[in-house]
N, C-alpha and C. Protein backbone atom coordinates (compact mmCIF):
# COMPACT_ATOMS: atom_id res chain seq x y z
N UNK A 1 0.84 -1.17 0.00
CA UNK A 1 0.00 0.00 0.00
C UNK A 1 0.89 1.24 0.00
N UNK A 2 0.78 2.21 -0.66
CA UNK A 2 1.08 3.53 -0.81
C UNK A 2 0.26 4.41 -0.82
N UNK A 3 0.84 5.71 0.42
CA UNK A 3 -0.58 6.74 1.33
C UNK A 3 0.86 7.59 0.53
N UNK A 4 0.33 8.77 -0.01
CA UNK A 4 1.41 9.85 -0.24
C UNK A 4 0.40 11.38 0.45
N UNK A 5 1.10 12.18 1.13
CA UNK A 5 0.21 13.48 1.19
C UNK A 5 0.71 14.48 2.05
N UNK A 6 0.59 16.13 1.43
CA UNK A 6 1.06 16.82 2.69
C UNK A 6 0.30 17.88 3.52
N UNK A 7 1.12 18.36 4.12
CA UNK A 7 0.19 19.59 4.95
C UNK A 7 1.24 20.70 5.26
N UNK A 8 0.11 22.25 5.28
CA UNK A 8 0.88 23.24 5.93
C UNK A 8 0.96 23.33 6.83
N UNK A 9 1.75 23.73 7.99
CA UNK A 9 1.72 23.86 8.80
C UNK A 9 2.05 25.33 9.64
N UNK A 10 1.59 26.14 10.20
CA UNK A 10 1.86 27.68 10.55
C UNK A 10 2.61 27.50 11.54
N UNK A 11 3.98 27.42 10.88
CA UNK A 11 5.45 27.85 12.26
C UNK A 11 5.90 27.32 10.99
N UNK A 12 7.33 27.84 11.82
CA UNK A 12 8.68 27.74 10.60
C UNK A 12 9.21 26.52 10.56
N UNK A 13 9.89 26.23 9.54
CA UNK A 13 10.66 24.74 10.01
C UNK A 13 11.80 24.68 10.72
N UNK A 14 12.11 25.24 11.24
CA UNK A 14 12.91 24.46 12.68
C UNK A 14 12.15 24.26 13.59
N UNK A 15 10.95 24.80 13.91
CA UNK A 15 10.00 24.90 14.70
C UNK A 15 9.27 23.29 14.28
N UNK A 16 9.26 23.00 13.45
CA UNK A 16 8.28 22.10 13.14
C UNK A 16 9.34 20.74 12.88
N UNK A 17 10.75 21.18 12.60
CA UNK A 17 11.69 20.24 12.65
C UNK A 17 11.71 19.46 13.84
N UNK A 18 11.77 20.62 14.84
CA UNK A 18 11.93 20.44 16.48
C UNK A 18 10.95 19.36 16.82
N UNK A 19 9.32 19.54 16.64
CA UNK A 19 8.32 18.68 16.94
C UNK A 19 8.20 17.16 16.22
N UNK A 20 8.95 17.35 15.10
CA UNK A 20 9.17 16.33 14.62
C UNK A 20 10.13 15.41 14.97
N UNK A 21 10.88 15.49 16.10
CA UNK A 21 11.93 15.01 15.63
C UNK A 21 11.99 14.93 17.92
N UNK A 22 10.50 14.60 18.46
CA UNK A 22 10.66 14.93 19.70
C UNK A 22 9.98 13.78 19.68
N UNK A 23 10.32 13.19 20.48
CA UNK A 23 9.54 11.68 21.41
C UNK A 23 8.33 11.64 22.07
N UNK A 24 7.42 13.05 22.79
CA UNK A 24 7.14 13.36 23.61
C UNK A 24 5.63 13.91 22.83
N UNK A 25 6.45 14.47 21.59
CA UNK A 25 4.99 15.28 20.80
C UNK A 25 4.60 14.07 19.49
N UNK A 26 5.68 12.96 19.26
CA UNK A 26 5.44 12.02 18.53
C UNK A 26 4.25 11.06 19.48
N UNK A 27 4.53 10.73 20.47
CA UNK A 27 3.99 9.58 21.05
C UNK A 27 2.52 10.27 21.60
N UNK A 28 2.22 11.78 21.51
CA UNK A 28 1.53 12.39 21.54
C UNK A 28 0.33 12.30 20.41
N UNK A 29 0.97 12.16 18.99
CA UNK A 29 0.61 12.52 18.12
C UNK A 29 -0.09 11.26 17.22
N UNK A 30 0.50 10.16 17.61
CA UNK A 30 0.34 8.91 16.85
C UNK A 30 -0.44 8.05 17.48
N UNK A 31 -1.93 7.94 16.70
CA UNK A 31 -3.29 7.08 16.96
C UNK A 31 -2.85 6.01 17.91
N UNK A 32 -3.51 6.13 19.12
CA UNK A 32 -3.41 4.97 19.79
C UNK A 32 -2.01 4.06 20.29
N UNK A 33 -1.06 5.63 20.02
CA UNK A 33 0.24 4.97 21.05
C UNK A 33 0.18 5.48 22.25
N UNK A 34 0.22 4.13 23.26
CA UNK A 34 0.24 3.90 24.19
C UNK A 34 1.93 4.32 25.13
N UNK A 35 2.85 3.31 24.01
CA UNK A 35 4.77 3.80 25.00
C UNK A 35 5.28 4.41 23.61
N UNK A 36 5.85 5.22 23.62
CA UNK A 36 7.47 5.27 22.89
C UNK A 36 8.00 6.14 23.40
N UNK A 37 9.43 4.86 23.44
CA UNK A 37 10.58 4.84 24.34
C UNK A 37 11.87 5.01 23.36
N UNK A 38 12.57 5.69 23.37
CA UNK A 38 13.75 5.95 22.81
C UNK A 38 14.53 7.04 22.00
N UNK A 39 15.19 7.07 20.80
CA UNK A 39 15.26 8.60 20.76
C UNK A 39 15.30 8.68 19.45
N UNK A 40 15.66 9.56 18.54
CA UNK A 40 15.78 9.83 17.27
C UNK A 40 17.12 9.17 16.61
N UNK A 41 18.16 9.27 17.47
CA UNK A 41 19.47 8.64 17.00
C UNK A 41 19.00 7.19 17.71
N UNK A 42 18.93 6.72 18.36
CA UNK A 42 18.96 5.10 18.63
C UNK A 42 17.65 4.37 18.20
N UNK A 43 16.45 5.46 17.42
CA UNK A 43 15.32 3.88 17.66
C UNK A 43 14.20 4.19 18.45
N UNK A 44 13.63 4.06 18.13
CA UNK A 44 12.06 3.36 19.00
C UNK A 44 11.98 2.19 19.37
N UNK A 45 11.54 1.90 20.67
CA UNK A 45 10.02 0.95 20.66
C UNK A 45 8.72 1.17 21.02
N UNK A 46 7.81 0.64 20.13
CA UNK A 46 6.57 1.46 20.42
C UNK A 46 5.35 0.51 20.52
N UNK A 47 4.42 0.51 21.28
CA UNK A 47 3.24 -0.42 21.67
C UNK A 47 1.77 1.07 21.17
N UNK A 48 1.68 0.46 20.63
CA UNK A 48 -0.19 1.30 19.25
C UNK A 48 -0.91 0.11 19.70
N UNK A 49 -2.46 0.43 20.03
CA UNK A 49 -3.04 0.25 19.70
C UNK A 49 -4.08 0.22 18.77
N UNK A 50 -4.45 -0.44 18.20
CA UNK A 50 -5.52 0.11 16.75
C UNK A 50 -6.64 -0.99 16.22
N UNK A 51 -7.24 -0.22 15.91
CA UNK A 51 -8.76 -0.91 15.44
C UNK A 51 -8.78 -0.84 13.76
N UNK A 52 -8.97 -1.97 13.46
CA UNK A 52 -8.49 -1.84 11.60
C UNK A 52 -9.90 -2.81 11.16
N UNK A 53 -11.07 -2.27 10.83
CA UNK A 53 -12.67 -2.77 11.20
C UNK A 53 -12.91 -3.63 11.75
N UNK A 54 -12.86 -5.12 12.00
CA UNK A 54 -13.19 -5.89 12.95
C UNK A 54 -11.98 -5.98 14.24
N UNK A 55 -11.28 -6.72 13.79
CA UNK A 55 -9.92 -6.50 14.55
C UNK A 55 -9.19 -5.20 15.11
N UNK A 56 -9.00 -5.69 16.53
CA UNK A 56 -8.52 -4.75 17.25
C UNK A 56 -7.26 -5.38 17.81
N UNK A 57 -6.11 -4.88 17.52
CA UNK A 57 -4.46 -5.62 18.13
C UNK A 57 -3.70 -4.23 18.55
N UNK A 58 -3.15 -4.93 19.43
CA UNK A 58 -1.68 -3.80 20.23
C UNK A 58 -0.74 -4.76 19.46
N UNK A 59 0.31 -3.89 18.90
CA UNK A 59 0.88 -3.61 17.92
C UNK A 59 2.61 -3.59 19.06
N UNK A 60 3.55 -4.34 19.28
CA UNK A 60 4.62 -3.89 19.95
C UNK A 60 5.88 -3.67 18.48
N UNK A 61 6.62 -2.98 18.09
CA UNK A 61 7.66 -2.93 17.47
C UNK A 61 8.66 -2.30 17.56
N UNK A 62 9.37 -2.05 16.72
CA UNK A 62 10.71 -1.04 16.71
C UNK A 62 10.43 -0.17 15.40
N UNK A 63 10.97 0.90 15.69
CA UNK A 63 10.81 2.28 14.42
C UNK A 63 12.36 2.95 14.67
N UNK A 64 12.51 2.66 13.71
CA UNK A 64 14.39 3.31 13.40
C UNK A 64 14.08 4.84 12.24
N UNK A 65 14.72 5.47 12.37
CA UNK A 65 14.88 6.78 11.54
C UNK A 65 16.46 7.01 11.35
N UNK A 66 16.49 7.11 9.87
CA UNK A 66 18.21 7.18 9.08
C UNK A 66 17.71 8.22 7.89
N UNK A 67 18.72 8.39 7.08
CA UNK A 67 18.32 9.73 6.09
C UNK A 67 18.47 10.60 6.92
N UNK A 68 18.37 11.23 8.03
CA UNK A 68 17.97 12.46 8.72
C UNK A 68 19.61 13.37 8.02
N UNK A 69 18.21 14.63 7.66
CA UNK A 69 18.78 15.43 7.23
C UNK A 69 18.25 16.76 7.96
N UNK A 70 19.07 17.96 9.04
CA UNK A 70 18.63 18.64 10.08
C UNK A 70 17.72 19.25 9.36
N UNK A 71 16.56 19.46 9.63
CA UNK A 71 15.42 20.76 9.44
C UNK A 71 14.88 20.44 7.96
N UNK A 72 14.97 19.29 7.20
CA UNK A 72 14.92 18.58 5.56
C UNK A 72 14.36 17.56 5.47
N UNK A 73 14.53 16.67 5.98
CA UNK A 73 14.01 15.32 6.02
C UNK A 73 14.37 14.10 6.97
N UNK A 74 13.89 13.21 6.87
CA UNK A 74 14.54 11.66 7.30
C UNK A 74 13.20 10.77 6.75
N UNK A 75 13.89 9.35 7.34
CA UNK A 75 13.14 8.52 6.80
C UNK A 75 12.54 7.31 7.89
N UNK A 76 11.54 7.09 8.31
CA UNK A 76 11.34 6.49 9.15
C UNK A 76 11.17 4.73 8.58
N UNK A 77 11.75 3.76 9.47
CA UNK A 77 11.11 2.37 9.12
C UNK A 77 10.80 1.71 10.35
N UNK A 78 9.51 1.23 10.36
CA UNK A 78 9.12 0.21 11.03
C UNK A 78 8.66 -0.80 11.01
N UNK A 79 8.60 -1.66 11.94
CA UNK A 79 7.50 -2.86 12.15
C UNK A 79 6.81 -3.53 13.16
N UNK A 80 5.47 -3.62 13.59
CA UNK A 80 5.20 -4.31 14.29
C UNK A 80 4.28 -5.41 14.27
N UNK A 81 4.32 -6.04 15.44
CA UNK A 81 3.47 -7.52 15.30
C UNK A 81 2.38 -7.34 15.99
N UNK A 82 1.34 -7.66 15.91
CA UNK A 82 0.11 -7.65 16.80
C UNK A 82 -0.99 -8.72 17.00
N UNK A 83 0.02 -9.58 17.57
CA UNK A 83 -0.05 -11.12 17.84
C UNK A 83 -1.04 -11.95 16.59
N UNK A 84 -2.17 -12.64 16.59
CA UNK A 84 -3.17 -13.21 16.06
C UNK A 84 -3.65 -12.23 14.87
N UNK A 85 -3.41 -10.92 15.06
CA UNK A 85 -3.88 -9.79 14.40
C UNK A 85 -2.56 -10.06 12.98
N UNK A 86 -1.63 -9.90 13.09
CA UNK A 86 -0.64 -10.42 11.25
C UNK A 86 0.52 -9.17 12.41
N UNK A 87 0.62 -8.79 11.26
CA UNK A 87 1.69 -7.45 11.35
C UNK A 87 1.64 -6.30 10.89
N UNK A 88 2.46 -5.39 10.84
CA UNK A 88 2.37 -3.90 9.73
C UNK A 88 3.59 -3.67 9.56
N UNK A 89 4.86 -2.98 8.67
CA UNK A 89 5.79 -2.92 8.27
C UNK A 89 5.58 -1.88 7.42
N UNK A 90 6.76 -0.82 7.25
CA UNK A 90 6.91 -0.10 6.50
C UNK A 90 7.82 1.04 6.83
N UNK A 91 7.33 2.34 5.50
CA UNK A 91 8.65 2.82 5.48
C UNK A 91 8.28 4.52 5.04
N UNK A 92 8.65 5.64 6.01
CA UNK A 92 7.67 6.40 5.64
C UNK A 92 8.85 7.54 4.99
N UNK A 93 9.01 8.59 4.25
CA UNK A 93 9.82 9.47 3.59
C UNK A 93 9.32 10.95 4.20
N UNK A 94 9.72 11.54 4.95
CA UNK A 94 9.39 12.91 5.67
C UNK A 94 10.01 14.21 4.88
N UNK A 95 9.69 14.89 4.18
CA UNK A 95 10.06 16.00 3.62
C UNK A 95 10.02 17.35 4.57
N UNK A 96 10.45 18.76 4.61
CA UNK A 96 9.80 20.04 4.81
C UNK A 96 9.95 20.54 3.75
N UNK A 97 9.34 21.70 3.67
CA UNK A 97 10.14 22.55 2.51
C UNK A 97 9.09 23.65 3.28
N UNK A 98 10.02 25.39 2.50
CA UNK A 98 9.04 26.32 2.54
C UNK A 98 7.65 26.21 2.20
N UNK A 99 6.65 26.99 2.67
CA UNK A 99 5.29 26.96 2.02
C UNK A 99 4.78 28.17 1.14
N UNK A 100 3.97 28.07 0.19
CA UNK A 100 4.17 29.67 -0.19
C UNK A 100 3.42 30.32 0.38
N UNK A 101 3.36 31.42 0.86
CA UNK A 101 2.28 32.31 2.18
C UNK A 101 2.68 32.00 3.13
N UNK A 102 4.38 31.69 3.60
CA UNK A 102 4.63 31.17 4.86
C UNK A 102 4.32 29.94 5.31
N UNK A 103 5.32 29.63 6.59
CA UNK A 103 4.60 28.32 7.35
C UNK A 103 5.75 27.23 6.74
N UNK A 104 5.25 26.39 7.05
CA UNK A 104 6.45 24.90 6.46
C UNK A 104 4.93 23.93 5.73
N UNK A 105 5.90 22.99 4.44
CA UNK A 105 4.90 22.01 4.27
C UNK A 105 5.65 21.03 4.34
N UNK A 106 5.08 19.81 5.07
CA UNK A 106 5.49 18.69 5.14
C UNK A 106 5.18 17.59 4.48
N UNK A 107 5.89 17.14 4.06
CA UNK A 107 4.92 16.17 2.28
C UNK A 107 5.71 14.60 3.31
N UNK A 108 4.60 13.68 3.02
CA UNK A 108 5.49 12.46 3.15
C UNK A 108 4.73 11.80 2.59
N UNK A 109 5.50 10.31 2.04
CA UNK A 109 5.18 9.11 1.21
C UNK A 109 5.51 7.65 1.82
N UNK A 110 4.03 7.07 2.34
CA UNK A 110 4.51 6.11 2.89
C UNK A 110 4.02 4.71 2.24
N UNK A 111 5.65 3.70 2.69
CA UNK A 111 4.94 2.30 1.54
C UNK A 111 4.35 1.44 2.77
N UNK A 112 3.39 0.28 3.16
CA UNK A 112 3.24 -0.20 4.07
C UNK A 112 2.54 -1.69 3.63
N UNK A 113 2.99 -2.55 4.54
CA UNK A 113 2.64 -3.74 3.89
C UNK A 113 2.00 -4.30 5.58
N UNK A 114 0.81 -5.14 5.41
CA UNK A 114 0.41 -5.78 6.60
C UNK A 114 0.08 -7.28 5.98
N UNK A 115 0.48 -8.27 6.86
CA UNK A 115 -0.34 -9.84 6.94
C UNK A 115 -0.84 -10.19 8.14
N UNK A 116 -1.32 -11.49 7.65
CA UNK A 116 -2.14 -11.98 8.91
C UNK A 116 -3.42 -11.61 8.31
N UNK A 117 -4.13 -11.86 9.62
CA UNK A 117 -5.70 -11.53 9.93
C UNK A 117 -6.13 -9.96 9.21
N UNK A 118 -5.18 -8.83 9.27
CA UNK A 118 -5.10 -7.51 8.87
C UNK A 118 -5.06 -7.62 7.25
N UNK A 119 -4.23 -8.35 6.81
CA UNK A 119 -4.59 -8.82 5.30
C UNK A 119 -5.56 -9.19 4.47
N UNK A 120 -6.45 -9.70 5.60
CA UNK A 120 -7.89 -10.46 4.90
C UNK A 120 -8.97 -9.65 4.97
N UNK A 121 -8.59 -8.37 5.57
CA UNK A 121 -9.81 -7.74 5.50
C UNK A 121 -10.17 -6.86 4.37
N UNK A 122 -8.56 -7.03 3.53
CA UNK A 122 -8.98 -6.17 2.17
C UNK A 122 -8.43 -4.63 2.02
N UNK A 123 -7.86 -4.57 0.43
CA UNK A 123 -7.12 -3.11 0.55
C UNK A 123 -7.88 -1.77 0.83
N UNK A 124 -9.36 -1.73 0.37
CA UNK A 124 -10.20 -0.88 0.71
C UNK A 124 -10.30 -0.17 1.97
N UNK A 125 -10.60 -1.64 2.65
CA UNK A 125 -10.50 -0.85 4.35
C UNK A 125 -9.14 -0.53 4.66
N UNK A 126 -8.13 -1.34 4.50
CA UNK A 126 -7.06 -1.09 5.29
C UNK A 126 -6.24 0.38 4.29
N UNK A 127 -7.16 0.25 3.72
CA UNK A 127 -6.20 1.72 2.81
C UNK A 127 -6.84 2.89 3.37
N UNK A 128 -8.22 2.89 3.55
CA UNK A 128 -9.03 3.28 4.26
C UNK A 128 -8.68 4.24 5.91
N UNK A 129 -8.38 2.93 6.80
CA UNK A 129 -8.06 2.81 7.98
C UNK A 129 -6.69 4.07 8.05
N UNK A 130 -5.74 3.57 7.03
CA UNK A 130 -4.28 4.08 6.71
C UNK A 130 -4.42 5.54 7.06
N UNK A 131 -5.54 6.27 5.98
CA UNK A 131 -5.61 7.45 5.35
C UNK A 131 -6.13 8.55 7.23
N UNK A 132 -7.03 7.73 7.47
CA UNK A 132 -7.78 7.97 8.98
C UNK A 132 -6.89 8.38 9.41
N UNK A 133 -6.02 7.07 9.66
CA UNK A 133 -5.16 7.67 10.69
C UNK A 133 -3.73 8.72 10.32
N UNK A 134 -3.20 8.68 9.26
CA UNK A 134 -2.25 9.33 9.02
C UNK A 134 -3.04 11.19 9.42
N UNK A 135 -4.13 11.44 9.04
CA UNK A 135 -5.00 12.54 8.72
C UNK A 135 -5.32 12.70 10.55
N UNK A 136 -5.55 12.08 11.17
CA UNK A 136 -5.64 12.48 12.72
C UNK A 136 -4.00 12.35 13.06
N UNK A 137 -3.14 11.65 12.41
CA UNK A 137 -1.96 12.05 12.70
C UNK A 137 -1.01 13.59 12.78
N UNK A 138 -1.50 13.97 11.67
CA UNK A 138 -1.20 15.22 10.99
C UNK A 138 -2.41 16.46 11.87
N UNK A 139 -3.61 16.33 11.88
CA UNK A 139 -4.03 17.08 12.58
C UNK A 139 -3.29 17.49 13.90
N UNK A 140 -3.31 16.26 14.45
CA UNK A 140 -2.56 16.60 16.33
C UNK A 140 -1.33 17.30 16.15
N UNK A 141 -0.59 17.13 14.85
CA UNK A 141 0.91 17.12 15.27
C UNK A 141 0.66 18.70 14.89
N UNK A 142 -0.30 19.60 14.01
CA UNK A 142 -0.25 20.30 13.63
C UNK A 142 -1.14 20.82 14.52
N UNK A 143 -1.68 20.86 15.51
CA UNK A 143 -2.66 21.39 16.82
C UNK A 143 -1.32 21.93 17.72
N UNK A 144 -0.60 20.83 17.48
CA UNK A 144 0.44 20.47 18.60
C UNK A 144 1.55 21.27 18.59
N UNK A 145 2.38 22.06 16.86
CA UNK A 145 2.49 22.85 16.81
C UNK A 145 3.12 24.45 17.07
N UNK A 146 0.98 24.45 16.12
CA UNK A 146 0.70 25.65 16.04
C UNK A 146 0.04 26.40 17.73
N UNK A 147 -0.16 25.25 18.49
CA UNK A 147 -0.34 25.91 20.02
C UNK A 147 -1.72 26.32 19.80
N UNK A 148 -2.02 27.06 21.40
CA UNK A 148 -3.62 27.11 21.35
C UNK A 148 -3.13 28.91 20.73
N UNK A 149 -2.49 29.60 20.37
CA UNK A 149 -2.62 30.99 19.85
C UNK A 149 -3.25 30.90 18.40
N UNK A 150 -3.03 29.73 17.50
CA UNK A 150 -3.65 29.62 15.90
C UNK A 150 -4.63 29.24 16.43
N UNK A 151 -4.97 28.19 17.75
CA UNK A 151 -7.07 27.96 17.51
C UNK A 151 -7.66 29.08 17.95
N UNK A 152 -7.31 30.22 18.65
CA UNK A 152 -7.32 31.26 19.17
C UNK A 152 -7.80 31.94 18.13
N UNK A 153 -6.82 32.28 17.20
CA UNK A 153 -7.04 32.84 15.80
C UNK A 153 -7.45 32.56 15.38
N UNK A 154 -8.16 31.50 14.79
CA UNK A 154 -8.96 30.66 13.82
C UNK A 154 -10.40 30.89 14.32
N UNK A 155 -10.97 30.78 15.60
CA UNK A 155 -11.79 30.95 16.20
C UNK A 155 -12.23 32.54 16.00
N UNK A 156 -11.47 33.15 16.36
CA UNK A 156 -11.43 34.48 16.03
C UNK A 156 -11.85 35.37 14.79
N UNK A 157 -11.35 34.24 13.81
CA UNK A 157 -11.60 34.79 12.07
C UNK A 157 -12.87 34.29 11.88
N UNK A 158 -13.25 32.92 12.63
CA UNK A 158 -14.57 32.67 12.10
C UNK A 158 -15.78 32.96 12.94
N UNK A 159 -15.50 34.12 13.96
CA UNK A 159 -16.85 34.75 14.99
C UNK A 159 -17.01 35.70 14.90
């Protein structure tokens, strides 16, 4: 499966480098993680929970990040198992770049492969499921941020 897609985000990129690249606003940010433990130079391990339509599995794996390029990119790979549930594996490509009108955009392209029980339910849903969550991924991280001064503002423009 291949999810490609990006977003603006209002702060600069070191600002958004910074959040990216933090343990604290990641494990914050990512559907139904429960631990992650470790750092940007050594590794993850990370325990997700997730609901993928019938099946529901906690997910334990490791997530390594190489490519890192300061305030530009890196590349994340993971995998985890979620017992009776199959697995998930993959490999995600993190871009920034300027945005035009300000702000940073963050484009990424991710490949992802699942078996098991998660396999049989079909590319629809699980492409489905993918999109969900990458999209509440990206919301939080971009709540997370832009701080409560942009919902402030936003609120503001639209009362």
């Amino acid at each position: 499966m291949e999810l490609t897609g990006s977003r603006v985000i209002a702060a600069d990129r070191a600002a958004v480098w910074e959040r990216l690249t933090d343990p604290d606003t990641l494990k914050a940010c990512i559907p139904g993680c429960q631990e992650l433990e470790g750092s940007i130079e050594d590794g993850f391990e990370a325990v997700v929970t997730q609901k993928v339509g019938p099946v529901k599995a906690t997910f334990r794996g490791a997530v390594k990040v190489s490519d890192l390029i300061e305030r530009q990119s890196y590349t994340i790979l993971g995998e985890g198992k979620g017992g009776v549930a199959g697995f998930a594996k993959g490999r995600a490509d993190v871009r920034l770049e300027d945005a035009e009108g300000g702000g940073t955009e963050l484009i990424y392209d991710v490949h992802a492969e699942v078996g098991g029980k998660l396999a049989q339910l079909g590319s629809r849903l699980i492409h489905g499921t993918a999109r969900r969550l990458a999209d509440q991924f990206f919301d939080t991280f971009a709540a997370e941020v832009e701080g409560p001064a942009a919902e402030t503002q936003g609120e503001a423009a639209t009362g």
